[in-house]
Protein backbone atom coordinates (compact mmCIF):
# COMPACT_ATOMS: atom_id res chain seq x y z
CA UNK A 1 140.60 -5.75 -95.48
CA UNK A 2 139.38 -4.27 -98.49
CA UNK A 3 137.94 -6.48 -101.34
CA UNK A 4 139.45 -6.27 -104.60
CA UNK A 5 137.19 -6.69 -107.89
CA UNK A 6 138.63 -9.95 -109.65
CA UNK A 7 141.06 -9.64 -113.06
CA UNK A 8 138.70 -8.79 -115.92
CA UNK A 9 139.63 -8.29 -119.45
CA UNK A 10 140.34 -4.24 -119.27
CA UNK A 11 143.03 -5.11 -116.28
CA UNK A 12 144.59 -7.87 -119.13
CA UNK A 13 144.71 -5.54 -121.79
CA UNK A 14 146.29 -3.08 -119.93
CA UNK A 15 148.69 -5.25 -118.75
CA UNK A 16 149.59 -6.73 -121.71
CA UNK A 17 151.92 -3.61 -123.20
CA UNK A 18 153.32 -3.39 -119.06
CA UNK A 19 157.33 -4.17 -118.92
CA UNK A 20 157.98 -7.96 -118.04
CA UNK A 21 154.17 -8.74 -118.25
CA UNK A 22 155.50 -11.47 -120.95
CA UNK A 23 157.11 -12.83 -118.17
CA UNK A 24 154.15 -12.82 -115.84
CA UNK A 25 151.76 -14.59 -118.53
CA UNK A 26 152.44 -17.96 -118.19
CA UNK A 27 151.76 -17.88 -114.41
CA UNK A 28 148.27 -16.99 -114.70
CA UNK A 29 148.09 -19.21 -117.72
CA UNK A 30 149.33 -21.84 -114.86
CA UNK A 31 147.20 -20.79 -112.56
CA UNK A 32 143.89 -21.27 -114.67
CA UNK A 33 144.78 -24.46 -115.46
CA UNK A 34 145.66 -26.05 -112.93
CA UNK A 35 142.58 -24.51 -111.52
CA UNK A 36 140.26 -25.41 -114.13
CA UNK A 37 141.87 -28.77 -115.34
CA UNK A 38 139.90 -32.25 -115.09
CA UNK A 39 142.29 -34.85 -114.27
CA UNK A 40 145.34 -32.82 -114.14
CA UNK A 41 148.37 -35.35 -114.14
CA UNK A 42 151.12 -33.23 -115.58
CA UNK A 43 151.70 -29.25 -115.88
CA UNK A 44 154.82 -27.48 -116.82
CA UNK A 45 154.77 -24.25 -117.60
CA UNK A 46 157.44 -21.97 -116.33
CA UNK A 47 157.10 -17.96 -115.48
CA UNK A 48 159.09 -15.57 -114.58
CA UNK A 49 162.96 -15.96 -115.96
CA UNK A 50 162.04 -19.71 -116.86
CA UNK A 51 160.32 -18.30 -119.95
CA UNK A 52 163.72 -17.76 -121.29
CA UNK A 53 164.41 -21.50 -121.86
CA UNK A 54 162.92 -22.03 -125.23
CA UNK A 55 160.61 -25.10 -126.36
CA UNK A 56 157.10 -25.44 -125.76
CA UNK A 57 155.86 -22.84 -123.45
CA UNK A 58 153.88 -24.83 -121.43
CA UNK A 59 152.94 -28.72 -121.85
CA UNK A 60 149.83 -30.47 -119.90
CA UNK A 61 148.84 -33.67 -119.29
CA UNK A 62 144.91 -34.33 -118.24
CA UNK A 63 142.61 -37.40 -118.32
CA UNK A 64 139.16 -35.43 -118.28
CA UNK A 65 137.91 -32.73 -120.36
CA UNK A 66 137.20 -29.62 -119.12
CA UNK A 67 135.97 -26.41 -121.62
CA UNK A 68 139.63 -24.73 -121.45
CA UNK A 69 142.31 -27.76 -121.18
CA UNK A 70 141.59 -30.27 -123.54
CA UNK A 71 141.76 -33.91 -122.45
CA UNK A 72 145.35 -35.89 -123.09
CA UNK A 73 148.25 -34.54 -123.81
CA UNK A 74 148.65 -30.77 -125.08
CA UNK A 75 151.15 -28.15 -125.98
CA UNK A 76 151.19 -24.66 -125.65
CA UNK A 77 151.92 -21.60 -126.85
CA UNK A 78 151.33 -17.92 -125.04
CA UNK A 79 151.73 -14.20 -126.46
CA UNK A 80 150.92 -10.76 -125.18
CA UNK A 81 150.13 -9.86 -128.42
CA UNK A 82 150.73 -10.54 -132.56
CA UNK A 83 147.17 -12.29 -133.58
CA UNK A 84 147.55 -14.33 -136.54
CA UNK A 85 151.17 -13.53 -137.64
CA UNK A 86 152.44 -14.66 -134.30
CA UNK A 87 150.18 -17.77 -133.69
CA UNK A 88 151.27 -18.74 -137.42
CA UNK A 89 154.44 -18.19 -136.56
CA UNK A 90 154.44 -20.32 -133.24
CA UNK A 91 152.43 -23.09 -135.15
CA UNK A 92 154.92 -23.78 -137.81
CA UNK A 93 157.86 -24.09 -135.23
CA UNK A 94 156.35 -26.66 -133.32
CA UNK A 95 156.13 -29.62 -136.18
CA UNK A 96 156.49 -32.05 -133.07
CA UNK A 97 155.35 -32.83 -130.22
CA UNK A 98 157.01 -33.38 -126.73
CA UNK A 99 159.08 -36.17 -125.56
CA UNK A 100 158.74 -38.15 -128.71
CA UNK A 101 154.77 -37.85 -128.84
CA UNK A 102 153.04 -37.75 -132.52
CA UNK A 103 151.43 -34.27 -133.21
CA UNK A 104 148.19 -36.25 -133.88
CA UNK A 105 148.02 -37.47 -130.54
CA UNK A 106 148.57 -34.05 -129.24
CA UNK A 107 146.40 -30.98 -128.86
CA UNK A 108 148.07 -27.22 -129.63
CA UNK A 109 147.26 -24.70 -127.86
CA UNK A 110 147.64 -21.00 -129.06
CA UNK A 111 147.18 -18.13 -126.03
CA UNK A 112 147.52 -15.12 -127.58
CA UNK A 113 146.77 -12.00 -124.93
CA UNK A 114 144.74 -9.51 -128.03
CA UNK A 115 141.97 -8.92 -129.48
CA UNK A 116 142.87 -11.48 -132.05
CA UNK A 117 139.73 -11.73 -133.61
CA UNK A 118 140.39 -14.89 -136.49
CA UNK A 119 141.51 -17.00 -132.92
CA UNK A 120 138.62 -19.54 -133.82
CA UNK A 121 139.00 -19.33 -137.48
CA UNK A 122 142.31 -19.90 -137.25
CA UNK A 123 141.69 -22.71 -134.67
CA UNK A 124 139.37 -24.48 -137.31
CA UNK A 125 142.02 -24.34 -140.01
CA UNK A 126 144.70 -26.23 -138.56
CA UNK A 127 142.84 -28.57 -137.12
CA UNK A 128 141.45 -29.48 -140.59
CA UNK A 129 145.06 -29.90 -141.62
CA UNK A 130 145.77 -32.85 -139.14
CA UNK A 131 149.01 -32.27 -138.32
CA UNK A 132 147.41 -32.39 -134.41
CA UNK A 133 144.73 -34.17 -132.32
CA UNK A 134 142.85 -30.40 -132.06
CA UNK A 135 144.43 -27.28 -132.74
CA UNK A 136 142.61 -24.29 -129.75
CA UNK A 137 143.25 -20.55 -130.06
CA UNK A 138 142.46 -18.13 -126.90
CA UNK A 139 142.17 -15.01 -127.17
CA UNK A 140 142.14 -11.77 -124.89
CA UNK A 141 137.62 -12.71 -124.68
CA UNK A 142 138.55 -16.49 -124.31
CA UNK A 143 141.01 -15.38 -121.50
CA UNK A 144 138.56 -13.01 -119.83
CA UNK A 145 135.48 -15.66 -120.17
CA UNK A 146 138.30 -18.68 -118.58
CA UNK A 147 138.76 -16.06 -115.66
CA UNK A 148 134.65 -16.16 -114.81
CA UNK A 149 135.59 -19.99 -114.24
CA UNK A 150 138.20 -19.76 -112.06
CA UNK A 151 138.00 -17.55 -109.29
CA UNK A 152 140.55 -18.30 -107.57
CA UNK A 153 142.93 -17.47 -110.52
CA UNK A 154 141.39 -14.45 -111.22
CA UNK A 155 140.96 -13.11 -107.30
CA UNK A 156 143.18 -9.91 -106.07
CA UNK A 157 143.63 -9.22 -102.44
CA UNK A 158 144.43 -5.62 -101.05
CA UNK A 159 144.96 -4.34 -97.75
CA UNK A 160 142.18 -2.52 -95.99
């Protein structure tokens, strides 16, 4: 059996501008998490035709911190591309959180699959404005460095 190199961030960006890659996304987005998550109580994040449903794209629940998925309760958001228009965008939809929960006692998450080079600027921002616990912003280096941490997540297989 032949031994694939793992995802890296050329393979991502590439993918990114593929047909139904949008779709595809959230499962590795899933996959990292739930591989990298301290504590993970609660994860739902559909792929595939599930992305069509509207609402948060994904929303996870975990009791320890870990250096991608924040600790408590925390929304998400995921792109292929757009940078700062389309984080601003998906941060001024969401004005509240899930189920009923205060957006101060929840963290946002913004995933956006570029080179989206404000993503920490922008994180600091709207944190300062309070409207949330934390406010993160990932990038297509933030994705990359979370795929160094998780193997498993980031591991091909190929026949021989």
């Amino acid at each position: 059996m032949t031994v694939w190199p793992p995802i890296d961030r050329d393979d991502l960006r590439k993918a990114r501008g593929d047909a139904g890659f949008d779709t595809v996304f959230p499962l590795l987005i899933r996959r990292l998490i739930a591989e990298t998550a301290s504590g993970l109580e609660f994860l739902d994040m559909p792929g595939g035709s599930g992305t069509a449903i509207g609402g948060f794209d994904g929303i996870v629940t975990a009791t320890g911190l870990s250096a991608f998925v924040p600790e408590g309760t925390s929304v998400w958001e995921l792109s292929v591309g757009g940078g700062n228009s389309k984080a601003e965008d998906d941060y001024e939809k969401r004005i509240k959180g899930p189920k009923g929960l205060a957006t101060q006692d929840v963290t946002y998450v913004e995933v956006v699959l570029d080179r989206w080079r404000d993503a920490r600027t922008w994180a600091a921002r709207h944190t300062e404005d309070g409207r949330g616990r934390e406010v993160r912003g990932y990038n297509l280096d933030g994705i990359d460095l979370w795929l160094e941490q998780a193997p498993g997540s980031g591991a091909r297989s190929g026949d021989s």
